[in-house]
N, C-alpha and C. Protein backbone atom coordinates (compact mmCIF):
# COMPACT_ATOMS: atom_id res chain seq x y z
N UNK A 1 22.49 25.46 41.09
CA UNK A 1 22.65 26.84 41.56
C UNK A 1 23.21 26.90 42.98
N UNK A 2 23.53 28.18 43.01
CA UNK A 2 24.56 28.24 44.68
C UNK A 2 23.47 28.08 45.79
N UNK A 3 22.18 28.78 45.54
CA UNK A 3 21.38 28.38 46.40
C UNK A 3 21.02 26.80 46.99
N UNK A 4 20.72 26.12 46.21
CA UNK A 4 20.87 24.40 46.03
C UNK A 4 21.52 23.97 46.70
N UNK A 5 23.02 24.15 45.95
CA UNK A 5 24.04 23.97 46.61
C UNK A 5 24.37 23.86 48.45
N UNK A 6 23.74 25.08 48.97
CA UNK A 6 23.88 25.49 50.49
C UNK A 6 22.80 24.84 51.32
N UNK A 7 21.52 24.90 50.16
CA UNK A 7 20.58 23.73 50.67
C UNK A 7 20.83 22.47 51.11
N UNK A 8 21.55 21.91 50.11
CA UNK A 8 21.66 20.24 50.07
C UNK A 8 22.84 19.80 51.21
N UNK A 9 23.95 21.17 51.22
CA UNK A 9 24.94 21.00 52.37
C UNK A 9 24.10 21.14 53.83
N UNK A 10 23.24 21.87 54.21
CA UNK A 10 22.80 22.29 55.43
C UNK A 10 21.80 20.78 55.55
N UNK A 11 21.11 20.02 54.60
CA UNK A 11 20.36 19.35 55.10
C UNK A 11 21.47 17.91 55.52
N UNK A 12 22.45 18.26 55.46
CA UNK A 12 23.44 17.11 55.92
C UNK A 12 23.57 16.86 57.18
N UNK A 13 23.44 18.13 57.95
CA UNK A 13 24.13 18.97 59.59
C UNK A 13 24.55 20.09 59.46
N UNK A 14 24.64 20.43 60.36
CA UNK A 14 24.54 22.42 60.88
C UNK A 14 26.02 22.46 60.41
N UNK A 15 25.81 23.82 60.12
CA UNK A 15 27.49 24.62 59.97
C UNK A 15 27.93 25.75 60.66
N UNK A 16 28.40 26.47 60.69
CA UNK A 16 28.76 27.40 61.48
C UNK A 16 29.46 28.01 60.32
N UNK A 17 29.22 29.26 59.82
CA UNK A 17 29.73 29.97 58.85
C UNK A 17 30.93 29.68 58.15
N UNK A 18 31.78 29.67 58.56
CA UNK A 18 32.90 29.81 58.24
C UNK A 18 33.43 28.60 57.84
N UNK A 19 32.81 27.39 58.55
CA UNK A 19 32.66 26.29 57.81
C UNK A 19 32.04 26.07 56.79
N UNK A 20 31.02 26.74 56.56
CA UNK A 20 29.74 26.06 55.24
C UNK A 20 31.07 26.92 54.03
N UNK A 21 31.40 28.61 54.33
CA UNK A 21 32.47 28.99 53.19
C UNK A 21 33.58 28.17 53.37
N UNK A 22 34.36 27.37 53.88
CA UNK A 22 35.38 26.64 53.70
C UNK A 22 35.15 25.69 52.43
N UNK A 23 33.58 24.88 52.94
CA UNK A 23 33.08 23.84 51.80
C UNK A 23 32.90 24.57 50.90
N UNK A 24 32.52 25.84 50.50
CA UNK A 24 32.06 26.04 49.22
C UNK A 24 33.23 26.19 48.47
N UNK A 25 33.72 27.25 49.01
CA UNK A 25 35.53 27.45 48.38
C UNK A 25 36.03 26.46 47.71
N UNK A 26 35.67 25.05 48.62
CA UNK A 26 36.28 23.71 48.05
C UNK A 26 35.53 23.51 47.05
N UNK A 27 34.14 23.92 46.63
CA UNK A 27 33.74 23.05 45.56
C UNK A 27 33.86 24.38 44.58
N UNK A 28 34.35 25.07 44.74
CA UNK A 28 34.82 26.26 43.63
C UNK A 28 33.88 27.36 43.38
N UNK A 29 32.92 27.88 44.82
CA UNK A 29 32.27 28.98 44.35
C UNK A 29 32.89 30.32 44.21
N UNK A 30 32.16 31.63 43.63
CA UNK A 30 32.96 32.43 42.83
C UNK A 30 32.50 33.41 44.13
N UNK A 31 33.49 34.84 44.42
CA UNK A 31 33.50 36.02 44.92
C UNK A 31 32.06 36.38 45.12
N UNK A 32 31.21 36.44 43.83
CA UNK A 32 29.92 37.26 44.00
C UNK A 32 29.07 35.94 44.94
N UNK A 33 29.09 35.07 44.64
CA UNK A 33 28.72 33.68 45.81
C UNK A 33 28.78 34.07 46.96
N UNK A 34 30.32 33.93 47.40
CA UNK A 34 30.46 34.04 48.91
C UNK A 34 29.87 35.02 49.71
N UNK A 35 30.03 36.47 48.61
CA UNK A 35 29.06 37.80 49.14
C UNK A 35 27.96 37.77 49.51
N UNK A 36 26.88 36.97 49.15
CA UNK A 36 25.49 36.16 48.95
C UNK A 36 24.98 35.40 49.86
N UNK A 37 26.42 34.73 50.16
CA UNK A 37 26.06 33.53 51.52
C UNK A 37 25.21 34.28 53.07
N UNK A 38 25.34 35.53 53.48
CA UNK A 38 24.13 35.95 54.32
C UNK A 38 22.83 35.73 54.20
N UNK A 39 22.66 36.55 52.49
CA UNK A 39 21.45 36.69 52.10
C UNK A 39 20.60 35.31 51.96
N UNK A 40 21.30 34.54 51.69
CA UNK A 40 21.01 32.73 51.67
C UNK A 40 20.37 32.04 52.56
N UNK A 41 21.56 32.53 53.82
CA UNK A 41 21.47 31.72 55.09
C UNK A 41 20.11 32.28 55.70
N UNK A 42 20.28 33.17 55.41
CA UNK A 42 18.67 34.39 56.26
C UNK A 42 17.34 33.45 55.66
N UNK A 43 17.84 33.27 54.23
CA UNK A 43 16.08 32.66 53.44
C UNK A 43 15.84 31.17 54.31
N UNK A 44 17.32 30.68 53.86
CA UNK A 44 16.99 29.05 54.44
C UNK A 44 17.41 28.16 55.15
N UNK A 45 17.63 29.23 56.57
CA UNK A 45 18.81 28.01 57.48
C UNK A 45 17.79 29.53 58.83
N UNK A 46 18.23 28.59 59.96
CA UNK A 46 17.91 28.75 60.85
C UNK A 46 18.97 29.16 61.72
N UNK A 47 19.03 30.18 62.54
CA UNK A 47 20.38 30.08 63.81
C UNK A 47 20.02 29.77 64.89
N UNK A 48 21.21 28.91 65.51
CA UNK A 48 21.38 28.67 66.71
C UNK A 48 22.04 29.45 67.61
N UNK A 49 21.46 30.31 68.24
CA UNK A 49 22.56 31.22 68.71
C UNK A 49 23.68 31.08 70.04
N UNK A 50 23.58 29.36 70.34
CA UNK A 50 24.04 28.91 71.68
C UNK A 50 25.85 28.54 70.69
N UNK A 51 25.82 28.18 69.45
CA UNK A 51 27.16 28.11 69.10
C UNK A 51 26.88 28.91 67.42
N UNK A 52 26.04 29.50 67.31
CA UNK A 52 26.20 30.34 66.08
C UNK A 52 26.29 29.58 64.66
N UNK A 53 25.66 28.04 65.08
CA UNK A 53 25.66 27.24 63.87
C UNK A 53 24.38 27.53 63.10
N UNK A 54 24.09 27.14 61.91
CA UNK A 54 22.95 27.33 61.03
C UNK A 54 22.38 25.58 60.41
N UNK A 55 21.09 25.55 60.61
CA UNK A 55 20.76 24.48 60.14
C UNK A 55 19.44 24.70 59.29
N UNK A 56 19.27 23.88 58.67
CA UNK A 56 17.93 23.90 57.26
C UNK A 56 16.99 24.33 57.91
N UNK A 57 15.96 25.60 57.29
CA UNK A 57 14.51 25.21 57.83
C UNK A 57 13.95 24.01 57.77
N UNK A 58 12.63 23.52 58.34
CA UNK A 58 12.20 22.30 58.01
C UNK A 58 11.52 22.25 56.76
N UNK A 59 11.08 23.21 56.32
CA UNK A 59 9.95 22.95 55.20
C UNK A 59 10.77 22.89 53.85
N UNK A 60 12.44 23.12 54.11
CA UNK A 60 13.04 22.90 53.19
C UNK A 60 13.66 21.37 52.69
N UNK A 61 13.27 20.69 53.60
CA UNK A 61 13.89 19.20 53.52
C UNK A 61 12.67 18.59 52.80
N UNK A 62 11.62 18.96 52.15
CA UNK A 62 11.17 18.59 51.10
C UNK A 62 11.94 18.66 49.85
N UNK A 63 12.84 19.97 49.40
CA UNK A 63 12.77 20.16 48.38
C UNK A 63 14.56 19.78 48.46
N UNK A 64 14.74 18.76 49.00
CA UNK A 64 16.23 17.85 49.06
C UNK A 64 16.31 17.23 47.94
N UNK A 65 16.74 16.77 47.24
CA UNK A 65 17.08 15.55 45.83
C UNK A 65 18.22 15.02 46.95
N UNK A 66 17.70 13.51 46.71
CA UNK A 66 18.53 12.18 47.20
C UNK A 66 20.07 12.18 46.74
N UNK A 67 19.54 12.21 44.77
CA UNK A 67 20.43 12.05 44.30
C UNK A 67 21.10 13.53 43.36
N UNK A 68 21.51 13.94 44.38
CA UNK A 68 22.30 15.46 44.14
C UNK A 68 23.45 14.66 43.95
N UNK A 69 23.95 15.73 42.64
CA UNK A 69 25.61 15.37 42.30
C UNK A 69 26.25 15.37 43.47
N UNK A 70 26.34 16.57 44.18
CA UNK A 70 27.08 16.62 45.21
C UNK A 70 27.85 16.04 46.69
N UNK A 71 27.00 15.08 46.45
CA UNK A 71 26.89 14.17 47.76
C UNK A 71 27.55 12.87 47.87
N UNK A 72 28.40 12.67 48.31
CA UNK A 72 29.13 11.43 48.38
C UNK A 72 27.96 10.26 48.80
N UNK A 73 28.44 8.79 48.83
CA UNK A 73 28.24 7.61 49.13
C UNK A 73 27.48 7.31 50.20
N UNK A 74 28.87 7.97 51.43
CA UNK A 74 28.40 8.20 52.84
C UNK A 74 27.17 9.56 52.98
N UNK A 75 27.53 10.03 52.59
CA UNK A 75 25.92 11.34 52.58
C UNK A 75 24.95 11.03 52.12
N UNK A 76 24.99 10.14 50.90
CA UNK A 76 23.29 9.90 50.66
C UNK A 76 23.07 8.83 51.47
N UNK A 77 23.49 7.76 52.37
CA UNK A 77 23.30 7.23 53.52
C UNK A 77 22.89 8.00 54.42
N UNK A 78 23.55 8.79 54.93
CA UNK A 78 23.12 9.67 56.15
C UNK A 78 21.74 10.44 56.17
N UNK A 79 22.03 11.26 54.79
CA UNK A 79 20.56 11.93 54.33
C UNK A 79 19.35 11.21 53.79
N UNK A 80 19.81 9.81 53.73
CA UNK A 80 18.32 8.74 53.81
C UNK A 80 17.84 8.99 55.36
N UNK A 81 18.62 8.49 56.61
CA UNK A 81 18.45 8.19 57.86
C UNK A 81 17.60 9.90 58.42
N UNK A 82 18.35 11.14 57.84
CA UNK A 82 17.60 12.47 58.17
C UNK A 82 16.14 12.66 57.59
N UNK A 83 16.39 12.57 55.74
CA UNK A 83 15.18 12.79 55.60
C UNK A 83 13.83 12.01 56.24
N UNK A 84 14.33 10.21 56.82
CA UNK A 84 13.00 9.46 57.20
C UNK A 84 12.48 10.39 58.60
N UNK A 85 13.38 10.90 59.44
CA UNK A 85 13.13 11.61 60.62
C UNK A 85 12.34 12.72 60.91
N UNK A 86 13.13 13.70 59.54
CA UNK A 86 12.27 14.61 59.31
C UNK A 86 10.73 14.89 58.27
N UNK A 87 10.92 13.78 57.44
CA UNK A 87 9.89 14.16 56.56
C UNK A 87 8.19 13.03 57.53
N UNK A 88 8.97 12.38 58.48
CA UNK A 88 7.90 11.16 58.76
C UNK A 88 7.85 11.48 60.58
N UNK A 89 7.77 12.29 61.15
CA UNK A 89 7.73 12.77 62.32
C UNK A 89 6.67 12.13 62.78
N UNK A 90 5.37 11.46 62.54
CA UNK A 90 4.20 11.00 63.42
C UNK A 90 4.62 9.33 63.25
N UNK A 91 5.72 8.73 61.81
CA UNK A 91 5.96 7.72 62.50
C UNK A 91 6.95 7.35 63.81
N UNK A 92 8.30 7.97 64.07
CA UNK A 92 9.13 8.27 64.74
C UNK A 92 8.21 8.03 66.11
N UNK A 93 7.43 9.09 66.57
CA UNK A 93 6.59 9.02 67.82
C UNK A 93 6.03 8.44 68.20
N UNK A 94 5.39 7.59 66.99
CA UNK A 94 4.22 6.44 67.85
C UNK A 94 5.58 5.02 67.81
N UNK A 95 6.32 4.80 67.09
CA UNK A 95 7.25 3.63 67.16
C UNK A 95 7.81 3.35 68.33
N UNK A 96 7.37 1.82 68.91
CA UNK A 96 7.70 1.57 70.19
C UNK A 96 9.20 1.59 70.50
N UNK A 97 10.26 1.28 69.47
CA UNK A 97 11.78 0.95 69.63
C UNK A 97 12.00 2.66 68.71
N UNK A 98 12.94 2.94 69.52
CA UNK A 98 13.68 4.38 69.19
C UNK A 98 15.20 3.82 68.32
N UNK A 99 15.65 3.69 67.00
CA UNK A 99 16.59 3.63 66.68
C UNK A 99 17.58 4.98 66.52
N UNK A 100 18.45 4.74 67.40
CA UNK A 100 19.58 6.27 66.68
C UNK A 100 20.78 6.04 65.81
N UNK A 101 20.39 6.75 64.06
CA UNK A 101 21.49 6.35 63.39
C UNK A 101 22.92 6.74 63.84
N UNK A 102 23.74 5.53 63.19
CA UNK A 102 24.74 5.53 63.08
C UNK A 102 25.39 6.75 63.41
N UNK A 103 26.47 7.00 64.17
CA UNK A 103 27.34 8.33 64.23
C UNK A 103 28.17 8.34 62.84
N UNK A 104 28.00 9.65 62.56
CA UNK A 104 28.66 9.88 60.80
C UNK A 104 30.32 10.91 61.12
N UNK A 105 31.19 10.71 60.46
CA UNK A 105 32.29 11.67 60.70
C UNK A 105 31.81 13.34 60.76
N UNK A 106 30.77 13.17 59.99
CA UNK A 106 30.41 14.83 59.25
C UNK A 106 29.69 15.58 60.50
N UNK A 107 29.33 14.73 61.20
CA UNK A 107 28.52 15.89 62.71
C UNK A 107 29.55 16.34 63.30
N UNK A 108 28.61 17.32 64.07
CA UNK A 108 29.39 18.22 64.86
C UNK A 108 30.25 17.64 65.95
N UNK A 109 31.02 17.29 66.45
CA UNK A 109 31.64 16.84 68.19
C UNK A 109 31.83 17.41 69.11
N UNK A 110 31.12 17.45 70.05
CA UNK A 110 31.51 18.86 71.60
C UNK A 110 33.03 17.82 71.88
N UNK A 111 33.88 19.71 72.00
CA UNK A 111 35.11 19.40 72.18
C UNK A 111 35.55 19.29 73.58
């Protein structure tokens, strides 16, 4: 479903509107979709209002599937390295060595 869909993209990295409809367009969502995409973003993304990007609530990165059709090679890599961060927050803090994954093409870049 389109909802899913916007889920599984946002738990990748933030979008900024007009980006998350660019991706959908690409994967072929329909008119009454795109109309929808507010009502969506309001249930399950969060704003940032310093660049107007949107990112997952947290309590939604439970209900992620690993193995979503949707997700390339490199994404279910990446979204291994997010979900351990987010779903395991008291190990992260007490761990004496801080690892920071890999930089991925798909984040954001200050220009």
């Amino acid at each position: 479903p389109y909802r899913d869909r916007v889920i599984h993209l946002l738990a990748l990295r933030c979008y900024k509107k007009p980006e998350l409809l660019a991706r959908l367009q690409k994967d072929g969502i329909s008119q009454k979709d795109r109309n929808s995409l507010g009502i969506i973003l309001y249930q399950v993304a969060s704003l940032n209002p310093k660049d107007n990007s949107f990112s997952l609530k947290d309590f939604l990165f439970k209900e992620i599937q690993k193995d979503w059709p949707g997700y390339s090679e490199t994404e279910k890599r990446s979204l291994e390295l997010i979900l351990s961060r987010k779903l395991n927050p008291s190990q992260n803090a007490t761990s004496t060595s801080h690892v920071e994954p890999p930089a991925t093409p798909n984040k954001d870049v200050p220009s």
